[in-house]
Protein backbone atom coordinates (compact mmCIF):
# COMPACT_ATOMS: atom_id res chain seq x y z
CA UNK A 1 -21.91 -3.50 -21.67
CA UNK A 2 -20.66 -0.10 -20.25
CA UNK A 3 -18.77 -0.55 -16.82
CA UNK A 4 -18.53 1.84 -14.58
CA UNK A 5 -16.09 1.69 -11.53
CA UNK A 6 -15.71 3.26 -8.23
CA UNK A 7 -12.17 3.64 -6.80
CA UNK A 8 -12.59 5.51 -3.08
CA UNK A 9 -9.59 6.03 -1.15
CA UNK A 10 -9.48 7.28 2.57
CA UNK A 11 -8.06 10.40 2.70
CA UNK A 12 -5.25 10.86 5.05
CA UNK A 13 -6.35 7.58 6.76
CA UNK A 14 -4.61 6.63 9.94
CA UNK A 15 -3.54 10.58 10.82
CA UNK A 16 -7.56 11.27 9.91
CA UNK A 17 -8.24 9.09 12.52
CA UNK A 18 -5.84 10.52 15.12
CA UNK A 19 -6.98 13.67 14.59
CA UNK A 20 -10.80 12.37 14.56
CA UNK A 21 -10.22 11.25 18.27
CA UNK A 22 -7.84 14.09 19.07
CA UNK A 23 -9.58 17.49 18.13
CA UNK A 24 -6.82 19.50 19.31
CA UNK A 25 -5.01 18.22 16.77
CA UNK A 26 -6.35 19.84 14.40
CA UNK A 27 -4.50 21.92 11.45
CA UNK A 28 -1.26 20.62 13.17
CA UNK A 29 1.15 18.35 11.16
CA UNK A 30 0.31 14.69 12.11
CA UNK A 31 2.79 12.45 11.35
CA UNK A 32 1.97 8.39 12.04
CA UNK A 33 4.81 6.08 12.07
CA UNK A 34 8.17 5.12 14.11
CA UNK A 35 9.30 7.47 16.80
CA UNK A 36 11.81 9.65 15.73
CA UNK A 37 13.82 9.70 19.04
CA UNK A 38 13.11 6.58 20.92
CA UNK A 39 13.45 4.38 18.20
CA UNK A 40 16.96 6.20 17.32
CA UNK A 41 15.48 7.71 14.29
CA UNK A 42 14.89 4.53 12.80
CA UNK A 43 11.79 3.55 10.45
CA UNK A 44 9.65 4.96 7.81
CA UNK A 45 6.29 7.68 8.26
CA UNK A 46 3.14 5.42 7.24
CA UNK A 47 0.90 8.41 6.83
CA UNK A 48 0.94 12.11 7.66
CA UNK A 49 -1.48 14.80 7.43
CA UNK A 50 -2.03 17.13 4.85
CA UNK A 51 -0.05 19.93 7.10
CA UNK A 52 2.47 17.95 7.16
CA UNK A 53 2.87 17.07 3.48
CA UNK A 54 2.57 20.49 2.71
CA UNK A 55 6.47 20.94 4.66
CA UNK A 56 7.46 17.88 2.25
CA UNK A 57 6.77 14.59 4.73
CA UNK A 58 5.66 12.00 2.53
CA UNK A 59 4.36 8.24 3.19
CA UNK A 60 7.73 5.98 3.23
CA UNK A 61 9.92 8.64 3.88
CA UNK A 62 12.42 7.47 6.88
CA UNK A 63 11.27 9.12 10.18
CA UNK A 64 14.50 10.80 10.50
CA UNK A 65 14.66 12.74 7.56
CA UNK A 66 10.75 13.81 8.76
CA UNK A 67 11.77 15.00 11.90
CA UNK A 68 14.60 17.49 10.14
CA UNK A 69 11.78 18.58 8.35
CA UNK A 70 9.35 19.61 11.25
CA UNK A 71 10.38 18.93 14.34
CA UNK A 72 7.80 20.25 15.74
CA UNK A 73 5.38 18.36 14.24
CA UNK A 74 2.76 15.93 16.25
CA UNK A 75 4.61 12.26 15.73
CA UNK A 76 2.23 9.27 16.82
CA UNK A 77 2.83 5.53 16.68
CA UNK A 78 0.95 3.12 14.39
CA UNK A 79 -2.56 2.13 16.18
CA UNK A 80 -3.07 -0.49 13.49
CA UNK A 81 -5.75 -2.39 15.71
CA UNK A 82 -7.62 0.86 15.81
CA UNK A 83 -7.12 1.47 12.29
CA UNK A 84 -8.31 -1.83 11.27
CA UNK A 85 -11.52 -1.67 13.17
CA UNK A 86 -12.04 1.63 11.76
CA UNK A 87 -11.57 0.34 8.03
CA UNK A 88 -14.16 -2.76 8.78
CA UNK A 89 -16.99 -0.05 9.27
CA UNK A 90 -16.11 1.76 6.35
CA UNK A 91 -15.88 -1.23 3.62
CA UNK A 92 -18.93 -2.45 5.57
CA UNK A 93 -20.49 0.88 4.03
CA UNK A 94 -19.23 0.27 0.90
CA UNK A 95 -20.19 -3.36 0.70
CA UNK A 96 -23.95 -2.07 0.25
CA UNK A 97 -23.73 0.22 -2.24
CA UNK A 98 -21.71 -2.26 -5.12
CA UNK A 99 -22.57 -4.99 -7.49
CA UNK A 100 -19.03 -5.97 -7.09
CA UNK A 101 -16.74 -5.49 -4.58
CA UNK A 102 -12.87 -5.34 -3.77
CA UNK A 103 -10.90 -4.15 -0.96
CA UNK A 104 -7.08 -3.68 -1.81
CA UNK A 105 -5.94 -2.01 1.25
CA UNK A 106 -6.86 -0.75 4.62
CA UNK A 107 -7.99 2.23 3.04
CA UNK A 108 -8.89 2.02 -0.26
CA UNK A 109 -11.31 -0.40 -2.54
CA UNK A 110 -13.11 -0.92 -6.30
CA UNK A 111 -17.11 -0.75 -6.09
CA UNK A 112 -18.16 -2.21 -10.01
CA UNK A 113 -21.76 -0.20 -9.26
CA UNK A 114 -23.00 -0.94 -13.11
CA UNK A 115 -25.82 -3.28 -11.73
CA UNK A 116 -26.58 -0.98 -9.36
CA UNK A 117 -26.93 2.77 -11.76
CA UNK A 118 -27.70 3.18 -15.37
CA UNK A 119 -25.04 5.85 -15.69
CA UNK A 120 -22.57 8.48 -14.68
CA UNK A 121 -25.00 10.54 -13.64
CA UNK A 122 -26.46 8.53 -11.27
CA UNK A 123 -22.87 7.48 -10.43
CA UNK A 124 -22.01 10.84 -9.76
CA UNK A 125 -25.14 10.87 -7.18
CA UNK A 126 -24.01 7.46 -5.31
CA UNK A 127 -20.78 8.65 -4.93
CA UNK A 128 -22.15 11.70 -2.85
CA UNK A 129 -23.98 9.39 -1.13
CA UNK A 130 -21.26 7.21 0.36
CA UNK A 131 -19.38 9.98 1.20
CA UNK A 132 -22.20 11.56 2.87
CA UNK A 133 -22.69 8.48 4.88
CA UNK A 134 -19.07 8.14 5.82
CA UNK A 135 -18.34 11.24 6.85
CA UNK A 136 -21.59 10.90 8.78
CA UNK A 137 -20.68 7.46 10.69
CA UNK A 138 -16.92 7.46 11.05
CA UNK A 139 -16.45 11.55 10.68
CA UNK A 140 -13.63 11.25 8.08
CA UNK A 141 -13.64 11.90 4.41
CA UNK A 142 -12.76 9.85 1.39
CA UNK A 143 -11.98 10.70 -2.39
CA UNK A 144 -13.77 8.73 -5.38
CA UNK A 145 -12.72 7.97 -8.52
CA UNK A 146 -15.26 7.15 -11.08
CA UNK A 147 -14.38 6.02 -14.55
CA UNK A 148 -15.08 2.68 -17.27
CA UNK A 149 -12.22 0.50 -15.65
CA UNK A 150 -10.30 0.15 -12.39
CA UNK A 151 -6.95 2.27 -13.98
CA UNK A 152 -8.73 5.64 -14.45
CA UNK A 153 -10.88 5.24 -11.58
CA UNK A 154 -7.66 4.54 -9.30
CA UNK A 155 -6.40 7.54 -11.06
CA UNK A 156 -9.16 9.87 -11.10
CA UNK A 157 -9.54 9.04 -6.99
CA UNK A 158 -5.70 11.23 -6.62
CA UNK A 159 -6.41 14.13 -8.73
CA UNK A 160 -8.57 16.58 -6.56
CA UNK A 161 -7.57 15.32 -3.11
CA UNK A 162 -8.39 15.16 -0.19
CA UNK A 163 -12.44 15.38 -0.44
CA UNK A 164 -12.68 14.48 -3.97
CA UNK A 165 -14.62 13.29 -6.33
CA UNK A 166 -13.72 13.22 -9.79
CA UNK A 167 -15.64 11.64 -12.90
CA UNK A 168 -14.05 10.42 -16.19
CA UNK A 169 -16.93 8.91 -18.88
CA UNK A 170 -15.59 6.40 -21.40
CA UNK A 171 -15.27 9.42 -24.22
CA UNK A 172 -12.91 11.59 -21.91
CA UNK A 173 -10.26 8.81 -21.09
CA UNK A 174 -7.82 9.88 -23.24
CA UNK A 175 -7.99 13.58 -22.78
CA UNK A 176 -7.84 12.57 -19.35
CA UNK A 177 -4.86 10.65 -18.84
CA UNK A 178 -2.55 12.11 -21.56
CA UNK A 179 -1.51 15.87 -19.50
CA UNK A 180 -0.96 12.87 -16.38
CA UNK A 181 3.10 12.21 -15.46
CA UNK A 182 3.73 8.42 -16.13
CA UNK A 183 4.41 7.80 -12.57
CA UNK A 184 0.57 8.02 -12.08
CA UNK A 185 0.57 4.91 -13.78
CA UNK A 186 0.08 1.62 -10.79
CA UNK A 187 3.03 0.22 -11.24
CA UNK A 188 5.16 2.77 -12.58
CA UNK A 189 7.84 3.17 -10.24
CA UNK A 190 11.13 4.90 -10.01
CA UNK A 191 13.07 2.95 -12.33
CA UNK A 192 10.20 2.70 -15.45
CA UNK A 193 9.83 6.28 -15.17
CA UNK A 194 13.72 7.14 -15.35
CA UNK A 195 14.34 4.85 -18.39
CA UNK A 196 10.98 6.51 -20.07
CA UNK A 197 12.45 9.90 -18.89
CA UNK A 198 15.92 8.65 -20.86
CA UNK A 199 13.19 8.28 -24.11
CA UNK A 200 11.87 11.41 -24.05
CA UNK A 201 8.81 10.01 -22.57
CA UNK A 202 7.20 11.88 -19.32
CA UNK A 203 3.07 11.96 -19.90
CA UNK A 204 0.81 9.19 -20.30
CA UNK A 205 -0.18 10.78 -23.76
CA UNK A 206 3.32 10.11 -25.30
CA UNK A 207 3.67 7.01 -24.00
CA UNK A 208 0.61 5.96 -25.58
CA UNK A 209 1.53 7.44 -28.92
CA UNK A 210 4.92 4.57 -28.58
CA UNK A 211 5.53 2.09 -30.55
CA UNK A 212 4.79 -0.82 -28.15
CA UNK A 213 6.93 -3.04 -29.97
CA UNK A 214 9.87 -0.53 -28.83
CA UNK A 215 8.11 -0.95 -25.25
CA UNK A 216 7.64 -4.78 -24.90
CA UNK A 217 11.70 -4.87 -26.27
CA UNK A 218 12.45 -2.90 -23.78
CA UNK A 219 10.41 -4.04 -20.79
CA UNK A 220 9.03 -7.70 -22.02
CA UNK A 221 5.68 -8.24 -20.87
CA UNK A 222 4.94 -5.31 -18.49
CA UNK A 223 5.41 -3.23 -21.77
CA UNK A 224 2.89 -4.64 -23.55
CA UNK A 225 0.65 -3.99 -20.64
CA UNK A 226 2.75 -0.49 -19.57
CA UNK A 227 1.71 0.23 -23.13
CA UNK A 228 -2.73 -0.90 -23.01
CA UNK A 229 -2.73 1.23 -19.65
CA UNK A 230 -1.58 4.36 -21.30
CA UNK A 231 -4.39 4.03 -23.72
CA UNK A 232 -6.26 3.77 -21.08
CA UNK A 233 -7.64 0.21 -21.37
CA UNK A 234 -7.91 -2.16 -18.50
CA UNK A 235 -9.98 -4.95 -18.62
CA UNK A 236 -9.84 -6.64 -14.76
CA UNK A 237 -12.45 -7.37 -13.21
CA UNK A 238 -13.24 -5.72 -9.37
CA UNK A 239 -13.27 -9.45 -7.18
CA UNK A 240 -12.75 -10.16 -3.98
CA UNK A 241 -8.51 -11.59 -3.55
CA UNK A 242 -9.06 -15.14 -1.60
CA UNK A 243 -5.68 -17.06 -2.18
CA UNK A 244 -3.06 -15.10 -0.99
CA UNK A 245 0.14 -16.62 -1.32
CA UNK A 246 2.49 -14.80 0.96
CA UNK A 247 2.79 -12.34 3.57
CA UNK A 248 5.67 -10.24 3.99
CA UNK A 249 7.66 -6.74 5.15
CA UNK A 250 10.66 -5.35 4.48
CA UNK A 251 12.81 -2.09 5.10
CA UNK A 252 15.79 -0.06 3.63
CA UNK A 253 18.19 0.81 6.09
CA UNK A 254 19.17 4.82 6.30
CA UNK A 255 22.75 4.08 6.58
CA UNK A 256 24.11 0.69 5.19
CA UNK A 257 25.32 -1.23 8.31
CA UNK A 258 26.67 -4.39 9.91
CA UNK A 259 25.89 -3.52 13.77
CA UNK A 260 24.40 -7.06 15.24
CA UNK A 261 21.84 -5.23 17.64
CA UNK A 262 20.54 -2.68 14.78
CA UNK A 263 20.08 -5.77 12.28
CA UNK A 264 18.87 -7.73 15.35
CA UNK A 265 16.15 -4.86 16.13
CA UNK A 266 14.91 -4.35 13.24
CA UNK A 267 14.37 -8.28 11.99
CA UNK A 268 12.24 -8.13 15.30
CA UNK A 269 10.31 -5.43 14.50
CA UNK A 270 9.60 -6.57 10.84
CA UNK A 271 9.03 -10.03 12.33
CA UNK A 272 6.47 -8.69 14.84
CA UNK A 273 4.36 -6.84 11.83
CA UNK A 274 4.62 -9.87 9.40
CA UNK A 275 3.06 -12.05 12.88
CA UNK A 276 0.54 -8.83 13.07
CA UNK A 277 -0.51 -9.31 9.51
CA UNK A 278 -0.60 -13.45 9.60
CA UNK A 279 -3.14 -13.09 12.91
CA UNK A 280 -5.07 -9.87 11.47
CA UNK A 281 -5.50 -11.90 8.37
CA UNK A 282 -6.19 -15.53 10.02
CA UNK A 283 -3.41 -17.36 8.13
CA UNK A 284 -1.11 -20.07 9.28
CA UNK A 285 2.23 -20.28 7.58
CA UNK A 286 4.85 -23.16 7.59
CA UNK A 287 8.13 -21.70 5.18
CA UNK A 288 9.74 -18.50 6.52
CA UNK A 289 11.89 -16.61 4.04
CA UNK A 290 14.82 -14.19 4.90
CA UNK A 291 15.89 -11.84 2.25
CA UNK A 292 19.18 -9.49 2.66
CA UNK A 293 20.48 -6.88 0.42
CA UNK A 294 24.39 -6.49 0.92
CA UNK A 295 25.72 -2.62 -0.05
CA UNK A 296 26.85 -3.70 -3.34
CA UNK A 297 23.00 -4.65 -4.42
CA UNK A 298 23.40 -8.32 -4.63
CA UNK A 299 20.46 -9.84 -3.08
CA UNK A 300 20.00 -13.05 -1.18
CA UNK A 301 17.29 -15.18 -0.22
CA UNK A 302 17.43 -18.09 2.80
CA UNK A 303 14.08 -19.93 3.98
CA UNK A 304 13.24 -23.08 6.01
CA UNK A 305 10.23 -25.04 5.93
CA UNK A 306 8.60 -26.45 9.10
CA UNK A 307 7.36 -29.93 9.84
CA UNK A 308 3.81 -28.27 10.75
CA UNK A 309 1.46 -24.78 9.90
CA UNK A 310 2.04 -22.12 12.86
CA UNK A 311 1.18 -18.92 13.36
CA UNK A 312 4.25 -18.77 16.70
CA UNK A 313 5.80 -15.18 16.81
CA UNK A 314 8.57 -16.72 18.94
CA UNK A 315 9.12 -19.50 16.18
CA UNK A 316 9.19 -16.68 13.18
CA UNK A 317 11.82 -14.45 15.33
CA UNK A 318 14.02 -17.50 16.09
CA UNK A 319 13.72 -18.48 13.03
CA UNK A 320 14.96 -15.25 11.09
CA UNK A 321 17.26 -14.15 13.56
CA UNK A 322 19.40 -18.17 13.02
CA UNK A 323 19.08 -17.23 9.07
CA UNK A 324 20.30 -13.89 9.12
CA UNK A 325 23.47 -14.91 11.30
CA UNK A 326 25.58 -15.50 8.19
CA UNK A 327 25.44 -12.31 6.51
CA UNK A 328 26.98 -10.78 10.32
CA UNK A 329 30.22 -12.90 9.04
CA UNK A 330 30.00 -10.84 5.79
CA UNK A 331 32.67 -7.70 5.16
CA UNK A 332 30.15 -6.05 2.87
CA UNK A 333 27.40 -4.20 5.14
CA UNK A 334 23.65 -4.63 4.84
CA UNK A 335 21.39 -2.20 2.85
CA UNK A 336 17.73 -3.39 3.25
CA UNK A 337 15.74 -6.47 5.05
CA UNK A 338 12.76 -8.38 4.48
CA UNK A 339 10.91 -11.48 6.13
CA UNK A 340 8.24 -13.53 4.52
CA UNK A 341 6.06 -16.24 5.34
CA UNK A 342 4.40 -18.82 2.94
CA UNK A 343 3.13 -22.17 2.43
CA UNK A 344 -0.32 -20.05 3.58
CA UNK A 345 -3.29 -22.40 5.37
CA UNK A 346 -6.25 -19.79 5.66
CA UNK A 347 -8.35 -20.44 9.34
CA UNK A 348 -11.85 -19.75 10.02
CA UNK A 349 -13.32 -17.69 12.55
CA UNK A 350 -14.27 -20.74 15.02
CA UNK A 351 -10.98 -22.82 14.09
CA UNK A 352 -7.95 -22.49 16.86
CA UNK A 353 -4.01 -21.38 15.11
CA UNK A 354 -1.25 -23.91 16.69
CA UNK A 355 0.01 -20.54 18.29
CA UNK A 356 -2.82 -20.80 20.65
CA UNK A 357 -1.45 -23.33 22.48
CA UNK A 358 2.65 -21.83 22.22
């Protein structure tokens, strides 16, 4: 049976918003994320405006580096609260129009719609529809993707943004995705597309026209499925993710360092999203993992399991901050930081965390 996949992704989404609520400004470069001079220049932009990208910002880029760029640009901080509310009414939208459906961010998710058109044409006319009905409701545009598996839909949602929609049918994969840079691959990051690069490899089409015996040699089993992708098959399903195993953030520092109240800072401020993310997401956690890249690249890991499930912010910071307090005796300095929580106990809407009563 013929599948046919939705892939719509919020254009823009959390500077979209700030604009939404602050017409004036519009057509000014928006850029959400850490404050570039109270928080010392420290952190990464988590979304910008088109304006903005057009000077070079980009999502992930440190703040710092974004400020040289435009200093004059509008910098916000993160309303993730907002945000979130915001995103429930728009996947509550798209929740009606699929057979199947899958949220994988904030701001993007898959709608399987083949039990609910015959084909691309009438695709092509529910797409319009949801965007009419977003831009409607919430006053903010989207881009769809809409193509026989999750990988070109996902692809096809990036080509024409923002305001897009583009439609790939079964018989136009492959014409589709061969022109594409390999990087537009999910999963492709840096590193896969240098050592491709190093091969002579830089479109999807010659990486499908490998030998993926060459690919899986070089890459085990992420070239076997490196390889299916570029021929454009993908067979997941679009479900619903229930078990999640961990939650966790982590950052690159700008400058590699060993300063006790910079490392100190920022394992509270990754601490504080991680705690963000287990109470947004209604999870208790009982194993809390520090992980610490020294200059050199070696990584290391340190956790500790509690007697009992918490969800305690105060807990997780005391926690991280008595793990971390061994790589301060270190000579080599620290390049990037992470915290994670597992051992995951989901909670219901009516049930009470232990950190109601901290």
């Amino acid at each position: 049976m013929m599948r046919i996949i939705l892939h719509v992704d919020m254009d823009s989404f959390f500077s979209s918003i700030e604009v939404r609520e602050n017409p004036e400004y519009a057509g000014k470069p928006v850029i959400v994320g850490a404050d570039p001079k109270g928080g010392k220049g420290r952190g990464v932009v988590s979304t910008c405006s088109y304006e903005a990208r057009r000077h070079g910002v980009r999502s992930g880029m440190p703040i710092s580096k974004a400020y040289r760029l435009i200093p004059h640009a509008v910098f916000l901080p993160v309303n993730y609260e907002f945000y979130r509310r915001v995103s429930q009414n728009i996947m509550a939208i798209l929740q009606k129009y699929a057979y199947k459906f899958q949220q994988v961010s904030i701001d993007e998710a898959y709608l399987d719609v083949t039990g609910k058109v015959k084909d691309y044409k009438e695709a092509e006319k529910l797409a319009k529809k949801i965007k009419a009905e977003i831009k409607r409701k919430e006053k903010l545009t989207c881009s769809i993707g809409i193509g026989p598996n999750k990988l070109v839909a996902k692809i096809a949602s990036d080509v024409n943004k923002p305001n897009g929609l583009t439609i790939v049918k079964p018989e136009e994969v492959s014409q589709f995705l061969s022109p594409l840079p390999v990087r537009c691959i999910p999963g492709v990051g840096p590193k896969t597309e240098a050592i491709l690069k190093d091969k002579g490899i830089k479109t999807i089409g010659q990486l499908a026209e490998m030998d993926g015996q060459l690919l899986i040699s070089e890459f085990g089993r992420w070239g076997y499925e490196l390889h299916r992708l570029a021929l454009g098959i993908d067979e997941r399903e679009v479900r619903e993710r229930k078990d999640q195993k961990s939650i966790g953030r982590e950052t690159t520092f700008e400058h590699d360092t060993l300063e006790p109240s910079e490392i100190y800072n920022t394992l509270d401020e990754l601490t504080k999203k991680v705690s963000e993310d287990i109470q947004r997401k209604r999870y208790l956690y009982r194993t809390i993992t520090l992980k610490v890249r020294l200059e050199d690249f070696t990584t290391y890991t340190r956790s500790r399991t509690l007697e009992h499930h918490t969800s305690n912010l105060t807990t997780l910071s005391s926690i991280v901050r008595d793990l971390s307090r061994e790589f301060l005796d270190k000579e080599k300095k620290i390049r990037l930081l992470g915290v994670r929580v597992s051992g995951l106990l989901k909670i219901g809407e009516n049930q009470t965390s232990l950190a109601d009563f901290s």
